[in-house]
N, C-alpha and C. Protein backbone atom coordinates (compact mmCIF):
# COMPACT_ATOMS: atom_id res chain seq x y z
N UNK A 1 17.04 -16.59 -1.46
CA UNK A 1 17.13 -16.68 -2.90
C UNK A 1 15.72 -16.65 -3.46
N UNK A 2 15.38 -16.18 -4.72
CA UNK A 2 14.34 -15.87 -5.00
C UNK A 2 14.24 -16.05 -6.99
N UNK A 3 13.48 -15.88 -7.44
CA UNK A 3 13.13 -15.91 -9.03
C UNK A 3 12.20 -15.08 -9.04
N UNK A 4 12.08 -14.31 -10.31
CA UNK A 4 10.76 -13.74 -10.59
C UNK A 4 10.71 -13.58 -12.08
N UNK A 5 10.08 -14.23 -12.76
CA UNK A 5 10.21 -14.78 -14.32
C UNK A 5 9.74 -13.76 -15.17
N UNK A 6 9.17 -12.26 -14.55
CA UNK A 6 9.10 -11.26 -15.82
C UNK A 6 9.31 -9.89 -15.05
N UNK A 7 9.98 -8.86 -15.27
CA UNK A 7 10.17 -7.51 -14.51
C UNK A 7 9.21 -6.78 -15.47
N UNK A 8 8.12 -6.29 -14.92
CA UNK A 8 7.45 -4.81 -15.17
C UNK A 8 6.46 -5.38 -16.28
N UNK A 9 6.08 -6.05 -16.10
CA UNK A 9 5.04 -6.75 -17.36
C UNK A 9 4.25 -5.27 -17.60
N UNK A 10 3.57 -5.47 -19.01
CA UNK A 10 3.15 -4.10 -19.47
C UNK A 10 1.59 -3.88 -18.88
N UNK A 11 1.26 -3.16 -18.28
CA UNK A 11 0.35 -2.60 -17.38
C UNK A 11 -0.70 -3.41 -17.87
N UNK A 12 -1.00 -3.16 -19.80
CA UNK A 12 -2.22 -3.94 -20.25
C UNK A 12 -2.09 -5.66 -20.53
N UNK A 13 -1.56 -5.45 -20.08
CA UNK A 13 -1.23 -7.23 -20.22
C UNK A 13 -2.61 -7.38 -19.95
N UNK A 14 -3.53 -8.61 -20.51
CA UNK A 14 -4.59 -9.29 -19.79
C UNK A 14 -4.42 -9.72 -18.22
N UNK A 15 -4.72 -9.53 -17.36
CA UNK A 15 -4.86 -10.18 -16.32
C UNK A 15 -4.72 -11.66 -16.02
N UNK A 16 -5.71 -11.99 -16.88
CA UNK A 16 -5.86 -13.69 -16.96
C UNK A 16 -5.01 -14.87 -17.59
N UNK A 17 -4.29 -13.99 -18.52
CA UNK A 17 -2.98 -14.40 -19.32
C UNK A 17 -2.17 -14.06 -18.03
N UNK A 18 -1.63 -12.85 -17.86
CA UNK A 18 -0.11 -12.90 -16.81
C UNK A 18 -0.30 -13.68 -15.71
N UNK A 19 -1.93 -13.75 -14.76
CA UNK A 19 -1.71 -14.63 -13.81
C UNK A 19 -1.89 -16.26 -14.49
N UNK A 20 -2.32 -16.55 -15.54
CA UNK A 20 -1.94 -17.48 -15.86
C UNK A 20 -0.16 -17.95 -16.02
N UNK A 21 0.21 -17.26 -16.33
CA UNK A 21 2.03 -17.26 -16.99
C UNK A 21 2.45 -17.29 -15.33
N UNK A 22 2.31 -16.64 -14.66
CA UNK A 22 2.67 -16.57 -13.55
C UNK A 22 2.49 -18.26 -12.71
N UNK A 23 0.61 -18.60 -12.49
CA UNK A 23 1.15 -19.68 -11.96
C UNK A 23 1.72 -20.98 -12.84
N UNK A 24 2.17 -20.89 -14.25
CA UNK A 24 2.55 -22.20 -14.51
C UNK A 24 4.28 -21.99 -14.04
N UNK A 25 4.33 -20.31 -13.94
CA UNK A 25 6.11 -20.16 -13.81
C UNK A 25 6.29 -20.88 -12.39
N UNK A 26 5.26 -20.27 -11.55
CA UNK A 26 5.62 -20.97 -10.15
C UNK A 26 5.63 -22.40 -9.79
N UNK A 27 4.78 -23.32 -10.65
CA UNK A 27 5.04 -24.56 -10.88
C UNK A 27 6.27 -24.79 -10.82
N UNK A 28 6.64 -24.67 -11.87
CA UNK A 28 8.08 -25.04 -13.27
C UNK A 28 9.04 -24.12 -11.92
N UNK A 29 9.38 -23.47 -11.33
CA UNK A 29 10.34 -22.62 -10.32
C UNK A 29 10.28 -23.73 -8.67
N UNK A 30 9.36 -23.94 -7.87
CA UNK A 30 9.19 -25.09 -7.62
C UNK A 30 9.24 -25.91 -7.73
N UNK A 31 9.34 -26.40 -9.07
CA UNK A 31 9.46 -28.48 -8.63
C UNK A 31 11.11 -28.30 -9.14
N UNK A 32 11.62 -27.14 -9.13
CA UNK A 32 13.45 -27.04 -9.54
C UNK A 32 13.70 -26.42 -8.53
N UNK A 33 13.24 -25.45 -7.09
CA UNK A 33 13.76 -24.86 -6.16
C UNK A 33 13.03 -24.42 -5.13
N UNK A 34 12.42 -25.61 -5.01
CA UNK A 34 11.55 -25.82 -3.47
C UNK A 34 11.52 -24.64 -2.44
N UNK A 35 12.67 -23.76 -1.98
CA UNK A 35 12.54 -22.99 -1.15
C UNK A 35 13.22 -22.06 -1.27
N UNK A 36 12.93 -21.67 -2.79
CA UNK A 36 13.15 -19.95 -3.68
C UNK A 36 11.89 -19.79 -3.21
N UNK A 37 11.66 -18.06 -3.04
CA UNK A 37 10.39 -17.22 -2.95
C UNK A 37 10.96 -16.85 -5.02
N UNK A 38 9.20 -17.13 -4.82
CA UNK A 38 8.95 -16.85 -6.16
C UNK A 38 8.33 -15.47 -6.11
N UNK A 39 8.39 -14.34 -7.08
CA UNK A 39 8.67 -12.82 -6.52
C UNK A 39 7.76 -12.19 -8.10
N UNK A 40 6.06 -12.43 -7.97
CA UNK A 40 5.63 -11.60 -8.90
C UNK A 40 5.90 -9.90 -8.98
N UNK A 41 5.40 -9.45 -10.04
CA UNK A 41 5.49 -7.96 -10.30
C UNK A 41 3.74 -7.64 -10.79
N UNK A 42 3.22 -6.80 -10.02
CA UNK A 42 2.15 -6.01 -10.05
C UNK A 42 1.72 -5.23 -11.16
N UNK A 43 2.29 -5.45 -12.38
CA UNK A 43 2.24 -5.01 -13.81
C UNK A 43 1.75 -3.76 -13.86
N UNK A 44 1.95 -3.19 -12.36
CA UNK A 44 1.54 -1.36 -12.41
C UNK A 44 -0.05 -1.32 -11.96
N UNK A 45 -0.68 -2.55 -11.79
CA UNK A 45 -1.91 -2.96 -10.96
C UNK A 45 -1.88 -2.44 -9.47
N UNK A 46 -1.84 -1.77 -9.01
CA UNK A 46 -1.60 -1.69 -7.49
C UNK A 46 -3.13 -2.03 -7.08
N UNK A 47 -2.88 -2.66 -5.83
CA UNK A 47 -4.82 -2.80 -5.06
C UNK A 47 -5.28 -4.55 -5.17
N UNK A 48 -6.01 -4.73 -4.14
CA UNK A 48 -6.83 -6.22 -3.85
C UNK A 48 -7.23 -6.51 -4.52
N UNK A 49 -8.05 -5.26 -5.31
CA UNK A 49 -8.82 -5.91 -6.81
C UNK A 49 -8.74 -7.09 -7.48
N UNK A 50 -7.06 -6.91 -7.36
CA UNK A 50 -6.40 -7.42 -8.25
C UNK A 50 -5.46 -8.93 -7.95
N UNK A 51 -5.17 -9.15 -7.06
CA UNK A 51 -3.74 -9.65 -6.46
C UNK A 51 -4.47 -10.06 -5.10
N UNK A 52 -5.33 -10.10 -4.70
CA UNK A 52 -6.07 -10.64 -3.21
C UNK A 52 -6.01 -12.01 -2.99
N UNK A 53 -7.06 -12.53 -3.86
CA UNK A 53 -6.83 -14.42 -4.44
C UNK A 53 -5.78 -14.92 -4.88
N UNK A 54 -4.65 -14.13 -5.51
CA UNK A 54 -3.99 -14.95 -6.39
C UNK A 54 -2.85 -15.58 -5.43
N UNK A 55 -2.86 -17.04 -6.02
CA UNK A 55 -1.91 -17.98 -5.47
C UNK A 55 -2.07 -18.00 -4.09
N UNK A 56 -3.50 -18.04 -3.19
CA UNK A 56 -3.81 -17.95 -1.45
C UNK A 56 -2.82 -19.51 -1.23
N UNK A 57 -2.13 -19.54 -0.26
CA UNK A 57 -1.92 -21.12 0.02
C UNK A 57 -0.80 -21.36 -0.48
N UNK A 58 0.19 -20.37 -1.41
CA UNK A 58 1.16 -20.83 -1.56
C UNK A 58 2.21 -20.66 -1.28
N UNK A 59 3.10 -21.54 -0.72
CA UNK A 59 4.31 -21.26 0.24
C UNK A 59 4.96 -20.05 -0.54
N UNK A 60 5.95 -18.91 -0.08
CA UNK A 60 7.33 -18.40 -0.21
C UNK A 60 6.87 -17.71 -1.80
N UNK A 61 6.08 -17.02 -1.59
CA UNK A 61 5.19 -15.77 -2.70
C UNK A 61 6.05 -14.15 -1.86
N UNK A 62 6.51 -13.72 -2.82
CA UNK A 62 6.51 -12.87 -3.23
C UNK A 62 6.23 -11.28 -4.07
N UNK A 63 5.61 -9.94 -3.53
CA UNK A 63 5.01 -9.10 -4.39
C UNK A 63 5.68 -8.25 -4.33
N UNK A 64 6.15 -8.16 -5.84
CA UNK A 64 6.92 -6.98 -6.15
C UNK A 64 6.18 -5.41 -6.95
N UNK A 65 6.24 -4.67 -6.26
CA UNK A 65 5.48 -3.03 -6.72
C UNK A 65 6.77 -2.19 -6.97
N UNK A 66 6.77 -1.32 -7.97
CA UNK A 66 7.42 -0.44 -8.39
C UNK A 66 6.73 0.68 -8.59
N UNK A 67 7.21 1.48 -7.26
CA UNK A 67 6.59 2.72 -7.08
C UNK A 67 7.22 3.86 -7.61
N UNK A 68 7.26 4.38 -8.93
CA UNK A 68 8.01 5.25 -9.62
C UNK A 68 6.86 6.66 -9.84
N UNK A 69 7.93 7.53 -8.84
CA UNK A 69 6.81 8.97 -8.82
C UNK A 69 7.56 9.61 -9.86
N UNK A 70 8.84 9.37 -10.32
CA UNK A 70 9.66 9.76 -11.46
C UNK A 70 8.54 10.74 -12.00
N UNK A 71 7.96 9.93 -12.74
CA UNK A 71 6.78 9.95 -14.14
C UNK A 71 5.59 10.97 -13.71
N UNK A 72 5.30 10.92 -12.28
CA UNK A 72 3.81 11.37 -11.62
C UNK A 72 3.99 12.96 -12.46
N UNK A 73 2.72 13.29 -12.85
CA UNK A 73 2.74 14.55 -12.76
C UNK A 73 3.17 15.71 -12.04
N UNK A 74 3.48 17.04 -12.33
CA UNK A 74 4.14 17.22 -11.19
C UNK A 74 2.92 18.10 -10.71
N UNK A 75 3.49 17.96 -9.07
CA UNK A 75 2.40 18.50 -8.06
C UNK A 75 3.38 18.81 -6.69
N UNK A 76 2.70 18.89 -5.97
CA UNK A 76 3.94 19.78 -4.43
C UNK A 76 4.00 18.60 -3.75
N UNK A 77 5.06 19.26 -2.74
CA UNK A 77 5.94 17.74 -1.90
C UNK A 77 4.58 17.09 -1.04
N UNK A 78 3.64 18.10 -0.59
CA UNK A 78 2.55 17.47 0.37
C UNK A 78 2.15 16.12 -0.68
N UNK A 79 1.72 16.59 -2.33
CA UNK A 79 1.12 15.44 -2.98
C UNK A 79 2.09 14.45 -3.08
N UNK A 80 2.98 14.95 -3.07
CA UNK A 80 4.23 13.61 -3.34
C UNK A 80 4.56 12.54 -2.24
N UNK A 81 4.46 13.15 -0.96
CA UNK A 81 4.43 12.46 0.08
C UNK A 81 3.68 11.56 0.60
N UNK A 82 2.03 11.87 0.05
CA UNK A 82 0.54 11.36 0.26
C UNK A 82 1.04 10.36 -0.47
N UNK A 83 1.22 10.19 -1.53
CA UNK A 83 1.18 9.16 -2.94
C UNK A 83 2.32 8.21 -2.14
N UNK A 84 3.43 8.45 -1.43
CA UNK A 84 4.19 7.32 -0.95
C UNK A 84 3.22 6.34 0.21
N UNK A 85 2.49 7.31 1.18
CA UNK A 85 2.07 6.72 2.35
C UNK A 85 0.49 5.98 1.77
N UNK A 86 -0.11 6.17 0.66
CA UNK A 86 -1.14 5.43 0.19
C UNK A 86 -1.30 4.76 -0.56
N UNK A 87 -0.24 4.39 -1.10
CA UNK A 87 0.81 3.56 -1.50
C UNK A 87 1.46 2.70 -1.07
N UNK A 88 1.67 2.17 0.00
CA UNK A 88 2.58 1.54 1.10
C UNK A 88 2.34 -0.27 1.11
N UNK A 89 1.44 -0.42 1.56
CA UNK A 89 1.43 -1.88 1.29
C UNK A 89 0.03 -2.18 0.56
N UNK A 90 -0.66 -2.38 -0.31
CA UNK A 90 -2.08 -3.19 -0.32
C UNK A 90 -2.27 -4.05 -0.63
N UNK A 91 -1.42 -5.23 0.10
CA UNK A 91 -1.86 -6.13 -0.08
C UNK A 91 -1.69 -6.78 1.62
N UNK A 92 -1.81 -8.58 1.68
CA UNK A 92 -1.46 -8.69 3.28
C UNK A 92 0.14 -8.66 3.71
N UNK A 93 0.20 -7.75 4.93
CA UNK A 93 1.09 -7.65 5.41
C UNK A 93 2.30 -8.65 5.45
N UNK A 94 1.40 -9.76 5.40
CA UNK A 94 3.22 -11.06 5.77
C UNK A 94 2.90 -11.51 4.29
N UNK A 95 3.38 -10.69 2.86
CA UNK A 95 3.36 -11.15 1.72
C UNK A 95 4.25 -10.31 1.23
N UNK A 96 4.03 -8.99 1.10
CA UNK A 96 5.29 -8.15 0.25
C UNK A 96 6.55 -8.09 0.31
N UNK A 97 7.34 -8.23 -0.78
CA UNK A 97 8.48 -7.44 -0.68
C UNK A 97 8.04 -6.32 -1.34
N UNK A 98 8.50 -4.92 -1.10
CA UNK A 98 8.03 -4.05 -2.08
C UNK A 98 9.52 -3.22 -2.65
N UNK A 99 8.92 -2.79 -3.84
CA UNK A 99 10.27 -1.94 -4.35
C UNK A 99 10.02 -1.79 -5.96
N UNK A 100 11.21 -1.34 -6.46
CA UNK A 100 12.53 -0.43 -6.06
C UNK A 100 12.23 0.50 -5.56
N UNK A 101 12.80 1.43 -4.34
CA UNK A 101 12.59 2.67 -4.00
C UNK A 101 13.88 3.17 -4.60
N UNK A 102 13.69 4.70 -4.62
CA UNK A 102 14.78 5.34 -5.32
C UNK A 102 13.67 7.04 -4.40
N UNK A 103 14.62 7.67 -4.56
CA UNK A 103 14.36 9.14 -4.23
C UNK A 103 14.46 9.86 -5.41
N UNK A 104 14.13 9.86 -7.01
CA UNK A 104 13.83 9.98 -8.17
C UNK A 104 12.45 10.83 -7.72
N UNK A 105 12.55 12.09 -8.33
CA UNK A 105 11.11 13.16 -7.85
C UNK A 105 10.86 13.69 -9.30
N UNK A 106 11.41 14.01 -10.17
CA UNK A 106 10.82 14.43 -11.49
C UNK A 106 11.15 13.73 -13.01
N UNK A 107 10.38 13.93 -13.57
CA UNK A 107 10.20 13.44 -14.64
C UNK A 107 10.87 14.75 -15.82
N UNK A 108 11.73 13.89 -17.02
CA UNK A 108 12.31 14.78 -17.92
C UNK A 108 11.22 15.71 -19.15
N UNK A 109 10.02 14.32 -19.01
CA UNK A 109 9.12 14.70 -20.21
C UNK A 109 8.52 16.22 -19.10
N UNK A 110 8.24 15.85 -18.06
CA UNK A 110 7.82 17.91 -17.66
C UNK A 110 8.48 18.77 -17.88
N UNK A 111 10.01 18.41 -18.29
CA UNK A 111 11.14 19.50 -18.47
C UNK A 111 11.49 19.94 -17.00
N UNK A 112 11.51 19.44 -16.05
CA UNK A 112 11.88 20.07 -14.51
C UNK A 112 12.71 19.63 -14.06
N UNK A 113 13.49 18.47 -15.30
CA UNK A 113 14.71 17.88 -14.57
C UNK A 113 16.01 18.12 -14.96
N UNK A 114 16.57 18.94 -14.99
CA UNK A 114 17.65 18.45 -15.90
C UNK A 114 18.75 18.51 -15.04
N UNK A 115 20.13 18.03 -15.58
CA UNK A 115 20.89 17.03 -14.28
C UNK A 115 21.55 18.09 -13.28
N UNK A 116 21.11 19.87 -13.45
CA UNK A 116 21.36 20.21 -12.49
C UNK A 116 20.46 20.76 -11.44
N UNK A 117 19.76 20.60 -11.93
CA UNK A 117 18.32 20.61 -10.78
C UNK A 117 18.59 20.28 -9.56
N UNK A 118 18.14 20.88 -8.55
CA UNK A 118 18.34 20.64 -7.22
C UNK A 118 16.90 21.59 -6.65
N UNK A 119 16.06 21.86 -7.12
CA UNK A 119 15.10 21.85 -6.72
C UNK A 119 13.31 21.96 -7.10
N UNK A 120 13.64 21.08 -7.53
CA UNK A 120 11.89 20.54 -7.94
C UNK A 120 10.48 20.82 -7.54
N UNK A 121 10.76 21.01 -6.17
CA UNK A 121 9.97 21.66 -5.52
C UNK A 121 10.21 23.04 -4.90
N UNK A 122 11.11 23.23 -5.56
CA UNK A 122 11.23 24.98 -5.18
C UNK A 122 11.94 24.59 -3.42
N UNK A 123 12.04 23.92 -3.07
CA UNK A 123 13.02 23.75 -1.56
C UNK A 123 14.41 24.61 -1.48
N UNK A 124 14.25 24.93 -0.46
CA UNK A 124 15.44 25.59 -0.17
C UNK A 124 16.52 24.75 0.43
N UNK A 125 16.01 23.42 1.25
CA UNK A 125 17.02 22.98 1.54
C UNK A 125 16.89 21.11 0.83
N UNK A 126 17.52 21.01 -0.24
CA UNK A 126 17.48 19.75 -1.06
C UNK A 126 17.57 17.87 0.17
N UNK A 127 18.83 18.71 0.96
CA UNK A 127 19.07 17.13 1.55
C UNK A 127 18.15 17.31 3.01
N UNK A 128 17.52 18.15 3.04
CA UNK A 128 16.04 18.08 4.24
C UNK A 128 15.39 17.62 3.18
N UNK A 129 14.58 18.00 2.15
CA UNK A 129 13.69 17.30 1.56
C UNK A 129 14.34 15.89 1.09
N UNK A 130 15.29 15.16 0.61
CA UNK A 130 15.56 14.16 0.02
C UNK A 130 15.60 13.26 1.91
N UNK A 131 15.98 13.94 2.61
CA UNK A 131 15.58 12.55 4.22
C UNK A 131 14.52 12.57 4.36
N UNK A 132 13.66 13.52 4.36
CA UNK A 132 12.44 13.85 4.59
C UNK A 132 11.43 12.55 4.01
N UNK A 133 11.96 12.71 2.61
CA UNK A 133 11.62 11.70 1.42
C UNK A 133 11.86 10.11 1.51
N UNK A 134 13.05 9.91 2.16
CA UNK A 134 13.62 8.38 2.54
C UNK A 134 13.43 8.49 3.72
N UNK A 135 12.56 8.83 4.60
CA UNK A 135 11.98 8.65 6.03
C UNK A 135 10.99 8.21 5.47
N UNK A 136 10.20 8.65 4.72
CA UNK A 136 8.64 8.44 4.24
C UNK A 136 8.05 6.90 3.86
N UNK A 137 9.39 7.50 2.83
CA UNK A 137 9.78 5.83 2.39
C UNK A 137 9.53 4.57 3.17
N UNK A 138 10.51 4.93 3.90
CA UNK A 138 11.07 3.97 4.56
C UNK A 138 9.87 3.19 5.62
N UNK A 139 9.23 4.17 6.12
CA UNK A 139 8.32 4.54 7.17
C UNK A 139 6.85 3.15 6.46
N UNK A 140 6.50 3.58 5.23
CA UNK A 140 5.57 3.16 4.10
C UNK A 140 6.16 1.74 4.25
N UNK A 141 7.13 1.42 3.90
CA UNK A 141 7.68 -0.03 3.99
C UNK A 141 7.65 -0.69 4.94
N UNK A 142 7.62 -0.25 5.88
CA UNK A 142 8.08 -1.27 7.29
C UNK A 142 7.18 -1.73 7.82
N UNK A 143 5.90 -1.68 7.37
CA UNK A 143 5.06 -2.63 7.52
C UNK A 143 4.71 -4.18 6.66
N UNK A 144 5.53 -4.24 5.54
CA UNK A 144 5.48 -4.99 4.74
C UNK A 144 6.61 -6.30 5.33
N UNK A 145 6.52 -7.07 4.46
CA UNK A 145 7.59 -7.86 4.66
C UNK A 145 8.93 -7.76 4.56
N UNK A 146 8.99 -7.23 3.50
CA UNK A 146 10.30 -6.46 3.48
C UNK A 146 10.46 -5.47 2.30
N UNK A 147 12.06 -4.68 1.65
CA UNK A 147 12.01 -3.65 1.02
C UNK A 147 13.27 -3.99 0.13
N UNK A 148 13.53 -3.68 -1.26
CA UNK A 148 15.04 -3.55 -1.44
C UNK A 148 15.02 -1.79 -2.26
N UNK A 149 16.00 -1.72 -2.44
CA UNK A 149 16.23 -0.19 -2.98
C UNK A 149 17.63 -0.82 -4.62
N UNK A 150 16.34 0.25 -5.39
CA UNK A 150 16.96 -0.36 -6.51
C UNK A 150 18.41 1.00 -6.82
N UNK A 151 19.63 0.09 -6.74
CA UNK A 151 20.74 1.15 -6.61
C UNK A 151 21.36 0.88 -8.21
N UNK A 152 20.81 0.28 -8.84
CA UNK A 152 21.86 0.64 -10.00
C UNK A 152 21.50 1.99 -10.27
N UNK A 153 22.65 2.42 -11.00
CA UNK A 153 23.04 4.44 -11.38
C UNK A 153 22.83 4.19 -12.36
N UNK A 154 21.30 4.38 -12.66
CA UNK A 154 20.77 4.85 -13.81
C UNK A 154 20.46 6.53 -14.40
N UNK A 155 21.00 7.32 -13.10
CA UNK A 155 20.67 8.90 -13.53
C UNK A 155 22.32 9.73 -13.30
N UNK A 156 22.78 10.32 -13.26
CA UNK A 156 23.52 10.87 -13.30
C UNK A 156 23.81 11.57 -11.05
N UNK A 157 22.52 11.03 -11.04
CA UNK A 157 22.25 12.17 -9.46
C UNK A 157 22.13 11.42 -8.82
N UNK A 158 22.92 11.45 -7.23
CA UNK A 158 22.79 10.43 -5.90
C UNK A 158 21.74 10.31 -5.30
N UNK A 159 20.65 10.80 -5.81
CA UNK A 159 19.07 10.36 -5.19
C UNK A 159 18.80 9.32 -5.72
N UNK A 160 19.18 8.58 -6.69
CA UNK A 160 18.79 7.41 -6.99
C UNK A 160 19.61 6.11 -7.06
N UNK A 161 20.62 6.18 -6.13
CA UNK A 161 21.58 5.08 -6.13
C UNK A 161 21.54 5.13 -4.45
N UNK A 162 21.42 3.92 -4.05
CA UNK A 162 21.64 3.38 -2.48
C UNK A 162 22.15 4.05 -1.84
N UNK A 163 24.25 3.62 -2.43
CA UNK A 163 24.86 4.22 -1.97
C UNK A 163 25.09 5.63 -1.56
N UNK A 164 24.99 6.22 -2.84
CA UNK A 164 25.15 7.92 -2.74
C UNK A 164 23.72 8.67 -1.76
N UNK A 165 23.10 8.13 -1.38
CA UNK A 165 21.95 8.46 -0.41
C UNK A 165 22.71 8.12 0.61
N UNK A 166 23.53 6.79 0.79
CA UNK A 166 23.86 6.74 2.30
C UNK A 166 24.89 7.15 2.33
N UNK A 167 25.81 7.73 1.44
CA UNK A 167 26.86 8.86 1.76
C UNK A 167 26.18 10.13 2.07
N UNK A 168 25.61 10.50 1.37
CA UNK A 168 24.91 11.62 1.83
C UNK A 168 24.08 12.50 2.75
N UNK A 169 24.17 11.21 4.07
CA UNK A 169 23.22 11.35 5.14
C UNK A 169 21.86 11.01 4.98
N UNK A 170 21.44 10.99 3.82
CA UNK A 170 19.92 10.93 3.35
C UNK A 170 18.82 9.75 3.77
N UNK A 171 19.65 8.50 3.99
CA UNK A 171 19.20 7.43 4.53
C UNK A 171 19.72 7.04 5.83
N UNK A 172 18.84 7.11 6.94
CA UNK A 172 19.42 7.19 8.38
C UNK A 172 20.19 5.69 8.81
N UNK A 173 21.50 6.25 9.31
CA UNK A 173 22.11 5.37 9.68
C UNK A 173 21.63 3.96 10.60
N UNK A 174 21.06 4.67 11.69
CA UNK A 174 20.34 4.11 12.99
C UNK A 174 19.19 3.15 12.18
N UNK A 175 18.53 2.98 10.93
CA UNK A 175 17.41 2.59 10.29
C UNK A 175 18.16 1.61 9.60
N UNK A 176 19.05 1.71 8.84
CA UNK A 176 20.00 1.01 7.50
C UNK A 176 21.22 0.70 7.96
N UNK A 177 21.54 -0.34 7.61
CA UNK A 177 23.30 -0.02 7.50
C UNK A 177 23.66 -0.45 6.00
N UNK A 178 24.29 1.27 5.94
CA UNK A 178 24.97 1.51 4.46
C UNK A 178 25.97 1.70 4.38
N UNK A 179 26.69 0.24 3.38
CA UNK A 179 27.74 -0.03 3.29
C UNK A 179 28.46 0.79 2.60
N UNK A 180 30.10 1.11 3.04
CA UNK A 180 31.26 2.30 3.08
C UNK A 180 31.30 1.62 1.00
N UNK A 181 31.38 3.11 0.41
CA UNK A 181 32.04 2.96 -0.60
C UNK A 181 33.24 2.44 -0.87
């Protein structure tokens, strides 16, 4: 069980304000639930810079990253792939949870998406590139502490819901177990 008292804080937030808000939340979440992981969000900060010191020493911390290439400019699957694997953990290893993953590859404001799109990258074969994509993933994560995959169906298309990836073959069985619709 876990808390995390703000989702997606706005990138410019002050620093010194959110990690302030942050540790009085972890106080106030602690002295009511001793052994909840308390589960910050990276306000789109990725890197040590940032998040190295904060809260050293404190039990059942949590870091939450939201890696949304949705938005990235668009560029070819090689750049898209780089950006997952350098991306992967930066912070220490026995601290992250990381997420939401979703297999979400274009953005509407480029105009390259629209809900019948099936190929973004000009691929010929969609569900080789979409495993290809949740191997990568997956691969990027598993050094961390752990991963969740954000499945609410927020798009119309099974690349971005859990399930419909693991109907689809897209997320390897032998890696996941994805539960039967």
């Amino acid at each position: 069980m876990g808390m995390k008292p703000v989702n997606e804080p706005w990138k410019f937030t002050p620093i010194k304000v959110l990690k302030e808000y942050y540790w009085k939340s972890y106080k106030r979440v602690k002295a009511l639930a001793l052994l909840w992981k308390f589960i910050i969000h990276d306000s789109f900060r990725f890197g040590l810079a940032f998040w190295a010191d904060f809260l050293l020493g404190c039990p059942n911390i949590a870091f939450d990253m939201h890696i949304y290439q949705a938005w990235n400019s668009p560029g070819t699957i090689e750049d898209f792939f780089q950006t997952l694997v350098s991306r992967s953990t930066p912070l220490d290893e026995t601290k992250p949870i990381q997420g939401p993953y979703s297999t979400g590859m274009c953005g509407p404001s480029f105009g390259k998406c629209p809900v019948t799109s099936q190929s973004f990258f000009h691929q010929h074969d969609d569900a080789a590139l979409t495993r290809a994509l949740t191997l990568k993933e997956l691969n990027g994560v598993a050094v961390g502490h752990g991963w969740y995959f954000w499945n609410f169906k927020t798009e119309i298309h099974y690349k971005v819901e859990f399930l419909g990836l693991g109907s689809s073959g897209s997320i390897p069985q032998e890696r996941v177990k994805v539960p039967q619709r």
